[in-house]
Structures are given as C-alpha cells and as structure tokens.
Protein backbone atom coordinates (compact mmCIF):
# COMPACT_ATOMS: atom_id res chain seq x y z
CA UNK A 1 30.85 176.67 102.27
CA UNK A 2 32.12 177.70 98.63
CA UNK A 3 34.28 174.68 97.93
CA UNK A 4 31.15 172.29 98.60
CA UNK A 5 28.87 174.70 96.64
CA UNK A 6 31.62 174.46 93.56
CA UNK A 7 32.04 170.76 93.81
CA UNK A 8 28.20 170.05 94.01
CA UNK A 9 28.08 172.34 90.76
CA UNK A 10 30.72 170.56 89.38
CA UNK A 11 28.89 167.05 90.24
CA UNK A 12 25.60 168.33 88.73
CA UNK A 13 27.69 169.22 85.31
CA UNK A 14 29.18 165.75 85.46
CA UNK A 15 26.21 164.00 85.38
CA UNK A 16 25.18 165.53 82.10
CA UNK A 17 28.44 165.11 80.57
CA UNK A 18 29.75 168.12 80.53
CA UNK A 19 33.13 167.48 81.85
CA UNK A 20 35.05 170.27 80.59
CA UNK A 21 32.28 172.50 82.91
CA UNK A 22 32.65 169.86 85.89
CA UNK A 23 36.43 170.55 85.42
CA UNK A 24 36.53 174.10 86.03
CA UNK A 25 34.07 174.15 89.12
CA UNK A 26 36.06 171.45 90.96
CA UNK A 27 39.44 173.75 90.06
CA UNK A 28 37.42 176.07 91.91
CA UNK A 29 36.90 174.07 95.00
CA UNK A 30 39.94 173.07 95.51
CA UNK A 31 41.47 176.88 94.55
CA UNK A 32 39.33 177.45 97.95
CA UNK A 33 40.33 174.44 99.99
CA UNK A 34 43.31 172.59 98.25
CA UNK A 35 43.15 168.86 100.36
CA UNK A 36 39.46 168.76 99.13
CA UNK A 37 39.83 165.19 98.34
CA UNK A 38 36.27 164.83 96.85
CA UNK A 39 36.98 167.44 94.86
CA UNK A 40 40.54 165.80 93.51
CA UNK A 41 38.98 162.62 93.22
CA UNK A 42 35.74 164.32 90.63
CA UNK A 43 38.60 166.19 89.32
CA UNK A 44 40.17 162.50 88.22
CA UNK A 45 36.92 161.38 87.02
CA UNK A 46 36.22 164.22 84.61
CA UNK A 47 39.55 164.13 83.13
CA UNK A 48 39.30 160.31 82.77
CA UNK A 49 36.66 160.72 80.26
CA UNK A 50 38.03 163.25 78.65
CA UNK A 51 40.85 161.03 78.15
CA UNK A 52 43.49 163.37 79.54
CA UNK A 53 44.87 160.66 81.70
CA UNK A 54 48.22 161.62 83.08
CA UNK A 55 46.25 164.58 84.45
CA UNK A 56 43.82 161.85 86.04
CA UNK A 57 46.27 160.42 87.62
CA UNK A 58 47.49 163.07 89.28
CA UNK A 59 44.20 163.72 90.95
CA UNK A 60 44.39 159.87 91.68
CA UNK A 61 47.64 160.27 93.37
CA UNK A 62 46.71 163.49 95.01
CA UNK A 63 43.97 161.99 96.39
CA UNK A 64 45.70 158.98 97.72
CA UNK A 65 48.02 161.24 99.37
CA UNK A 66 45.27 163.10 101.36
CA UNK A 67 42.95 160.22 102.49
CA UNK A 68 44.34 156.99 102.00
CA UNK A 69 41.34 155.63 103.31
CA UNK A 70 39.25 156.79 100.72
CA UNK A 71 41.25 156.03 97.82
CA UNK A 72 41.29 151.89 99.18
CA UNK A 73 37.50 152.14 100.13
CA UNK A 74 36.29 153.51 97.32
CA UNK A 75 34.15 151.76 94.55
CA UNK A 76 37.15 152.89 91.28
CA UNK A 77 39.44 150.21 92.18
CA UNK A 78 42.14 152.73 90.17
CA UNK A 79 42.29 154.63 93.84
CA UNK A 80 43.41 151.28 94.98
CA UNK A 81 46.12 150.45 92.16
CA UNK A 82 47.47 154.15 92.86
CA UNK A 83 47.30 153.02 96.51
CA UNK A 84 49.15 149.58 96.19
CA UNK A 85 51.94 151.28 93.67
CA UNK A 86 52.54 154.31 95.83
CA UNK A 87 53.24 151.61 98.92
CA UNK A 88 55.00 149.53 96.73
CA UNK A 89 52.59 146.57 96.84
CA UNK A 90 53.25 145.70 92.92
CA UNK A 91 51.49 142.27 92.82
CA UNK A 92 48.23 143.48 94.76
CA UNK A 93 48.36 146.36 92.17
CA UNK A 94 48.58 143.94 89.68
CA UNK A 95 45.62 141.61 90.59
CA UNK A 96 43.08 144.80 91.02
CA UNK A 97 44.28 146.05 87.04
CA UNK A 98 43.52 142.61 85.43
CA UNK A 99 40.17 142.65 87.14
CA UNK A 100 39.78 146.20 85.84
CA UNK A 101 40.65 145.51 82.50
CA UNK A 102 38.86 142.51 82.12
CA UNK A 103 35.31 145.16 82.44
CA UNK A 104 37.25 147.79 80.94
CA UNK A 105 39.24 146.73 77.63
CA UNK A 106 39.71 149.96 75.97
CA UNK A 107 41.01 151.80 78.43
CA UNK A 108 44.12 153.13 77.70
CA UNK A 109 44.99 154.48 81.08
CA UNK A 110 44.78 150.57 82.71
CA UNK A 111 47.21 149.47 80.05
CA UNK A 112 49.76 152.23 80.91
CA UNK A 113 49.27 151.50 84.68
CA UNK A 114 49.90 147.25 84.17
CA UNK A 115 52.81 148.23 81.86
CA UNK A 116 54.02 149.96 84.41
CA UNK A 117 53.56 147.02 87.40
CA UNK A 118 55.48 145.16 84.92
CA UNK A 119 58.14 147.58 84.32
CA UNK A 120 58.36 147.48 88.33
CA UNK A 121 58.91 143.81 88.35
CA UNK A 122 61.25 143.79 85.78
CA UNK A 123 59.36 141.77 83.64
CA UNK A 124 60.16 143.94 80.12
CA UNK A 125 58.56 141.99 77.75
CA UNK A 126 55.36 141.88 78.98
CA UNK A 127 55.65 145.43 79.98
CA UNK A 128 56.35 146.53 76.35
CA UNK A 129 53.40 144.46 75.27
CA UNK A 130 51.15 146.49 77.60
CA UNK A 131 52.41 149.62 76.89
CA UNK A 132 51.77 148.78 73.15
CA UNK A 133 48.34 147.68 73.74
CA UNK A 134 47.98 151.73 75.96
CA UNK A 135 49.27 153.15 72.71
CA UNK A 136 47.16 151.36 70.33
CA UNK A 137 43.50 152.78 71.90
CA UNK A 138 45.29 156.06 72.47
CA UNK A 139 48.45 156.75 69.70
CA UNK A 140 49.33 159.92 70.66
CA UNK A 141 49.69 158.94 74.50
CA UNK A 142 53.24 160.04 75.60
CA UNK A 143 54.10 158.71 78.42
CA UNK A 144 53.87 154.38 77.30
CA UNK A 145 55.38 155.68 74.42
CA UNK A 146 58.48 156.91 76.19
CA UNK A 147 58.76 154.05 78.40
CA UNK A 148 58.75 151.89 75.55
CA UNK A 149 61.70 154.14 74.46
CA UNK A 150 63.35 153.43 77.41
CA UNK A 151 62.99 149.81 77.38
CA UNK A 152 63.76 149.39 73.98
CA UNK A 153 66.72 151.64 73.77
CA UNK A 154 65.60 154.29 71.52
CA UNK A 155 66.64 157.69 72.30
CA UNK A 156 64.52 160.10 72.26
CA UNK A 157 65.58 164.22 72.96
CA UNK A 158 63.72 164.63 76.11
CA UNK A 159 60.67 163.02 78.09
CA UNK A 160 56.91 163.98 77.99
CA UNK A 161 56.67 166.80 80.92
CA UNK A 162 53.40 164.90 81.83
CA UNK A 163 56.26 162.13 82.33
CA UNK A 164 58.23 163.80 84.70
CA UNK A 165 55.54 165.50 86.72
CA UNK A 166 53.64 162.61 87.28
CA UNK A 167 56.89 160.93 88.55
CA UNK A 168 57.73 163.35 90.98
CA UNK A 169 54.45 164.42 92.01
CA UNK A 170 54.01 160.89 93.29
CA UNK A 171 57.63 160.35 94.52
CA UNK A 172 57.44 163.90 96.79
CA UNK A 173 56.52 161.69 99.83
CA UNK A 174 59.06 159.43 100.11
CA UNK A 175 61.25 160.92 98.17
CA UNK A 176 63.71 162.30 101.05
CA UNK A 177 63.98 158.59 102.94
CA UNK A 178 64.01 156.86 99.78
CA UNK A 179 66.41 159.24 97.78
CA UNK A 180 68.98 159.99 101.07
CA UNK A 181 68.27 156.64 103.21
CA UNK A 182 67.99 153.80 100.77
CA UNK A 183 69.68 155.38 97.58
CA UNK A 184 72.59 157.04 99.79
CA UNK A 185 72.19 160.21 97.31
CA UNK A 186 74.47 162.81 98.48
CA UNK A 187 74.93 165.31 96.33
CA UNK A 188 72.59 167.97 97.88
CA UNK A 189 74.90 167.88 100.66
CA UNK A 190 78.33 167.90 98.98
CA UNK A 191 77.29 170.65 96.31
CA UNK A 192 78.27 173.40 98.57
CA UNK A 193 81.80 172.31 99.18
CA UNK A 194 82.72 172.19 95.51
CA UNK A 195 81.39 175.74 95.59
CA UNK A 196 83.33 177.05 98.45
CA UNK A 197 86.57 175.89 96.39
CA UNK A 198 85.51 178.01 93.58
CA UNK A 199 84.29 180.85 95.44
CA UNK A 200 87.18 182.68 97.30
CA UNK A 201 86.80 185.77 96.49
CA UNK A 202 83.31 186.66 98.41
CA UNK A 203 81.71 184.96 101.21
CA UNK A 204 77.87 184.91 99.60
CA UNK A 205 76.54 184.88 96.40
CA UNK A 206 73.56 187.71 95.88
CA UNK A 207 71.44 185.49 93.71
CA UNK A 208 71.30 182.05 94.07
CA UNK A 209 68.56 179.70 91.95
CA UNK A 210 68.04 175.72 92.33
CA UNK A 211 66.77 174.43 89.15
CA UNK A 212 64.84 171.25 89.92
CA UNK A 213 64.85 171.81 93.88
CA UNK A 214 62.29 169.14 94.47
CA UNK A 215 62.04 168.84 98.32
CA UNK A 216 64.93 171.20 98.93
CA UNK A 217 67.23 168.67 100.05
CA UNK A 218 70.33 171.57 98.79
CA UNK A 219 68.11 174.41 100.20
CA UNK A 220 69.93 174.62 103.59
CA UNK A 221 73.34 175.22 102.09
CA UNK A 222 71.96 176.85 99.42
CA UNK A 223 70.89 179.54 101.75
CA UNK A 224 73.84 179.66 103.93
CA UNK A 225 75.68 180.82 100.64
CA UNK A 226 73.02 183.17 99.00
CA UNK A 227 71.46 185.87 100.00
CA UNK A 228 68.56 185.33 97.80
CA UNK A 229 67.68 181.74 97.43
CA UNK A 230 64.70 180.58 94.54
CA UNK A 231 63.44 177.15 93.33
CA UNK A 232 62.04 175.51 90.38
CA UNK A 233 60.44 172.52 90.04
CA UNK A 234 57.90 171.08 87.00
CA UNK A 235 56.15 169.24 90.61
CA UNK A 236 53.72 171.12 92.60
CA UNK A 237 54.21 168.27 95.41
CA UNK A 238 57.47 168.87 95.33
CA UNK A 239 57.47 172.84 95.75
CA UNK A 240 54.92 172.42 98.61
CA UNK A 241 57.31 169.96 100.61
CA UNK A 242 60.16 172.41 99.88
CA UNK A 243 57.61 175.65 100.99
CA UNK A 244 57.48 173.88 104.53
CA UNK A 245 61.42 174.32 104.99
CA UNK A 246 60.95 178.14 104.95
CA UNK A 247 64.01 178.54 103.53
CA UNK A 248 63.38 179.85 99.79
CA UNK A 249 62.48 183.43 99.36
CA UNK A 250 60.68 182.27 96.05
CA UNK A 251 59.66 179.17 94.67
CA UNK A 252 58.41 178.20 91.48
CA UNK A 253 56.22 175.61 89.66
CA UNK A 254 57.11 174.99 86.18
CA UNK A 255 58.92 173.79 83.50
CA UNK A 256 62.94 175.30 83.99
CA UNK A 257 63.74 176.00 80.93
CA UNK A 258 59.96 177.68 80.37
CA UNK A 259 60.29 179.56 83.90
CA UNK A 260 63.92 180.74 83.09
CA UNK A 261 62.68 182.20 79.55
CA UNK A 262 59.85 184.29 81.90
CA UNK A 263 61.92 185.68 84.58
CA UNK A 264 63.69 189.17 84.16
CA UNK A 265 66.33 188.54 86.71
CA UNK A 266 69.80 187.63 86.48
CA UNK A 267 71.32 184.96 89.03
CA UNK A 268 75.12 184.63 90.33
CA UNK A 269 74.89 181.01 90.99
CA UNK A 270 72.89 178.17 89.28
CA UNK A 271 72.21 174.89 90.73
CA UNK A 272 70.89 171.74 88.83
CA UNK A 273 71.26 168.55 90.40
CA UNK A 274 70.02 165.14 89.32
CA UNK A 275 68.25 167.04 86.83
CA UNK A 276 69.89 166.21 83.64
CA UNK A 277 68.84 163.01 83.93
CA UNK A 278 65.27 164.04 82.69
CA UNK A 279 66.57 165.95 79.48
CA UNK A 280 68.42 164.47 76.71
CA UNK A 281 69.36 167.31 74.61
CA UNK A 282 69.95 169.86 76.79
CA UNK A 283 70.80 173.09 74.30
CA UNK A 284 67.83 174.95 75.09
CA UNK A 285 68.51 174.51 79.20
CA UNK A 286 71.83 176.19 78.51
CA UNK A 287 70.26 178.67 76.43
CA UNK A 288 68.08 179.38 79.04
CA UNK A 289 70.39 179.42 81.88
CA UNK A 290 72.35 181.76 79.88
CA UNK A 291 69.89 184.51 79.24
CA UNK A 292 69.25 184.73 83.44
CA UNK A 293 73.33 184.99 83.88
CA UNK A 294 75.65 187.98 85.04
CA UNK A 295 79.27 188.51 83.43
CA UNK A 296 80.48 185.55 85.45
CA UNK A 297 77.45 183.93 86.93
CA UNK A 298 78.43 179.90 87.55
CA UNK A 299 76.43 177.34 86.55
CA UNK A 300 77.00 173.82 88.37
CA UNK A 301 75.29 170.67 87.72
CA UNK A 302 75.27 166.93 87.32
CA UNK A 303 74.62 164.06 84.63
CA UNK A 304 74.90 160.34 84.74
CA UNK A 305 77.80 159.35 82.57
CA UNK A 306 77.98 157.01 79.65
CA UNK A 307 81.65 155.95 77.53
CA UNK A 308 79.52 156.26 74.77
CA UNK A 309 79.54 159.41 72.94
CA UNK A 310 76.47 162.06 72.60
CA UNK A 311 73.57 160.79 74.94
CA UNK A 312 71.11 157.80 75.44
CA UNK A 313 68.03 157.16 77.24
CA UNK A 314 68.44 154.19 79.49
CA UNK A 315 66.33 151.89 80.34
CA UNK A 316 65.95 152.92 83.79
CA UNK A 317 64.41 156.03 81.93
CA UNK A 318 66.75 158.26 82.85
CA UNK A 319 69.36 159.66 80.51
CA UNK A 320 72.95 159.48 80.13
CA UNK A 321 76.00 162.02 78.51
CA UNK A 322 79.80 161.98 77.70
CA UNK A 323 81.77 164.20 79.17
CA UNK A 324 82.81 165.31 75.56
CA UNK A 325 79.18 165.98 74.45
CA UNK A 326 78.82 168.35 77.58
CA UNK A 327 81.85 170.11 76.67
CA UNK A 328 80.63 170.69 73.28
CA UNK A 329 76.89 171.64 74.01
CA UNK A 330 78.34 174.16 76.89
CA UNK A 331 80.48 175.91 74.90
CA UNK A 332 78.32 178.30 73.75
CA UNK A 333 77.60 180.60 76.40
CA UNK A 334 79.94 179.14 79.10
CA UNK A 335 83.37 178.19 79.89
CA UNK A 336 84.06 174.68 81.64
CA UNK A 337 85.72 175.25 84.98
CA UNK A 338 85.96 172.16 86.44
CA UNK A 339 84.34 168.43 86.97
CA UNK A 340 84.48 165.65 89.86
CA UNK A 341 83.37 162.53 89.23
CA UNK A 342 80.84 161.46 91.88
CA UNK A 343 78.69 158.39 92.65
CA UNK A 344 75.26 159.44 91.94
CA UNK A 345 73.35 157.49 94.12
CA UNK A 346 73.08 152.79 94.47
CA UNK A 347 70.64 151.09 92.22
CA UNK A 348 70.41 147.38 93.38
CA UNK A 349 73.83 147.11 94.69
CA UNK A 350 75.95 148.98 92.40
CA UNK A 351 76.43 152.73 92.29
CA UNK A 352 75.56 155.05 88.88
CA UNK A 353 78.50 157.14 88.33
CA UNK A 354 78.21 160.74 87.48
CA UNK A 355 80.13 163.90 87.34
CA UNK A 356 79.50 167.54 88.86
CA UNK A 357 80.65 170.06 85.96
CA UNK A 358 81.37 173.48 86.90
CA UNK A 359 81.16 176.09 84.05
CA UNK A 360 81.21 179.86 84.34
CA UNK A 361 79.32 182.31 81.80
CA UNK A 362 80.94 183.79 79.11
C-alpha cells in the first residue's frame, strides 16, 4: 500500500539524516491515510532533530490521540509525557521529563514541556526557571518565551501561532466536556439570542462566518440563522471535530486574520467568540473583518475585561481589554451597537467576566 511504501522511504531517508527528505515522504503517507500513526510518530522524530519542536509535538499529540497505546508503550518516553499531560496526570508527567532530561540536557523541547508541568501545578517560579533554561539552548523559541510573558506580566501584542495551535490541537478532545461541563461556558449558546434582538428586520442572514469555530459548539444556531454557514480555525483538530457536525458548508484551517485577507467574499454576519483572548492588539483582525463586510454586515464578539486601560496578557495566558480600548480600536471601520456583560466561563471557583460587543460596518 502507498502510505507504507512512503513511510518506509521516509524511514530509509531518516536513517541517513536526511530529515528534511524523511519529512516530505511521511507528509505523503499520511496525505494517503491521515491516522497513520507510524507515520505521525516518524513525522515527530524528524522534526525533533530538526529542532522545529512545536511542530514535533503536534505529531506527538496526534499520535497520542490515535493509539494511546502506542504512545505509553513506546521506547521515547516524550509519547508518554504527551500521554500523562493530555490525561491530566501532571506528576507522572513530571517524573518521566526529569528522567529524560537527566540523558538529554540540551534539549530544549524537555525544558518547555517541565516548564509547562510546572506552570500546571502552579508552581511559577520554577516554571519560569525552566522555561529560561528552553530558551537558553534555543533563543528564538516562541512559545517558553511567551509563557514567560505571561507569568511575568509582560505584554506582548499577540501569541506565537505555533502557541495557539498547539493549544487547541491538543485541547479538541475534551474540549466540549471540559469547556461546556466543567467551565459552564455558555456563550455558543446565548450568541444567537443577542442576535435575534438586533436582527428584526429579516429572518436569516445570507452569509454567516464563525471566526475561531473550534468544535462548532455555535454551529447549530449559527445555521438556523444563515443560510450559508463557514468556519475558521488556526486547529486542524478542531475543524475535523467541527466537519463531523455536518453543519458548515465550508470550513477552514488557518490563521483568521490570514484566511480573511484570502477570501473574495463578503459576509452579513461575523462571529468571534472566546477568540480575543488569543490576540492582544487586535487592529489588523478588524482590518480584516472589514475588508470581507457588506454596507451593514455585523460583527459580534467577545473579550475578557480588565479596569485597566489598553490590554494585558495575563498570566493565565490569555489576554484582557477595556471596554474603552475596544471602542477606540473599532472605530475605524465599524460603529459600536451594543455590549452585555457576560460571565465568560469559572476558573477555580470564580467566574472571568467578559462582554459581547456588537458593532455594525461602516
């Protein structure tokens, strides 16, 4: 069969080093069979040495997701720490990474992953010092560099993509009981209301888009109000959970604000929820937005709110915005309609406040 043939190819250019080779055939395979776990897994490998390691670890995690079995069998104990975190088994996590690192000190990718068991178990300090030691074999690695951000509460304009992906690529399969059950995150389900108040003139909307649909939690009443429903989201784990509902008509991997600045088509109604949280300064998402609008195309969305004025990354890693900042960014290109305040979802036992704005194009 043509995915082993590729992934023995691959396996052959591994061996000699040539990863970049061993890349592209195991691409290949799994173009022809995508849950070819071997294939994910060599995939992981190659990139490892290469030392493009957020896109390891998403072979890691993909891999964990298709054959648990394998990933906690196998001989690279990292399967097993990408095992133990996905479960939530921290402190087994933990114990495998100091083994690892002990055999392994100058790998930057063990660092990041025991910063972020610490991070986990809310022990910051040592976190920080791991995530210091990640950036000092590899300088220009993002992603311990924003979480250091985060923890140290310097604000930075946005997070790495590689940032973002990772986390939702691993979150996509739990993210619906964790999100909705534990969390008690409603807005998905609320969001259609707040249009129906604003929308009394017609019964659908032609063009609807969901920036940052994840699992399509607001695809049902999305649809019921749109006669054209699309999604974007910067996780492919997330689109394919979403592709099982059978409810887009389009759906989209990407970055938004990249995607947006492709498409050609103008939208009547623009969703983004929970997805201002992973952008700090958000002019270019407006500017994005706007160039896909009609005349009087609405744009509704949510942020987690801060007193404070402008924005701030938090040390949850998520990011924060005054309702006068909003104003101000929105202004060009839109006029504010209307915000709620809303309780985002619990962390712990208290709830993160937030606000649904409501702006129309102008």
């Amino acid at each position: 069969m043509k995915h082993i043939f590729f992934n023995k190819r691959g396996n052959s250019h591994f061996s000699l080093g040539q990863f970049d080779k061993a890349i592209s055939l195991y691409e290949k395979a799994i173009s022809i069979k995508p849950n070819y776990f071997e294939a994910h897994y060599n995939l992981g490998q190659s990139n490892h040495k290469l030392g493009k390691l957020d896109r390891a670890v998403r072979s890691y995690k993909k891999v964990v997701d298709i054959k648990p079995e394998f990933a906690v069998n196998h001989t690279n104990k990292i399967l097993s720490v990408v095992y133990f975190f996905s479960k939530g088994q921290i402190l087994d996590a933990l114990h495998v990474l100091k083994i690892l690192i002990k055999n392994n000190p100058n790998d930057a990718l063990l660092f990041n992953m025991i910063g972020g068991c610490y991070a986990a178990l809310g022990e910051v300090d040592m976190s920080i010092h791991n995530y210091e030691k990640a950036l000092a074999l590899k300088p220009n690695y993002a992603i311990p560099q924003h979480m250091i951000n985060s923890l140290t509460g310097k604000t930075s304009k946005e997070p790495p993509q590689e940032y973002v992906k990772n986390l939702f690529d691993d979150y996509a399969q739990k993210f619906n009981d964790s999100l909705v059950e534990k969390l008690q995150y409603k807005l998905p389900f609320i969001i259609k209301e707040f249009i129906y108040k604003l929308n009394n003139s017609k019964s659908k909307f032609e063009k609807v888009i969901d920036l940052g649909c994840g699992t399509g939690l607001a695809g049902p009443d999305l649809r019921k109000i749109g006669d054209n429903l699309t999604g974007i989201d910067l996780s492919s784990n997330m689109i394919d959970k979403a592709r099982k509902l059978d409810i887009y008509d389009s759906l989209i991997v990407g970055d938004i604000v990249e995607q947006l600045e492709l498409l050609e088509e103008e939208y009547d109604l623009f969703v983004a929820l929970d997805v201002f949280i992973y952008i700090g300064e958000p002019t270019n998402f407006f500017n994005a937005v706007k160039k896909c609008c009609n005349k009087n195309s609405l744009f509704i969305f949510s942020i987690e709110t801060q007193e404070d004025e402008g924005y701030s990354l938090l040390k949850s890693s998520r990011y924060a915005h005054s309702h006068n900042y909003i104003l101000d960014v929105a202004s060009n290109g839109f006029r504010f309609v209307d915000s709620h305040n809303v309780r985002l979802r619990k962390e712990g036992n208290n709830w993160i406040d937030g606000k649904i704005y409501i702006f129309k194009a102008s």
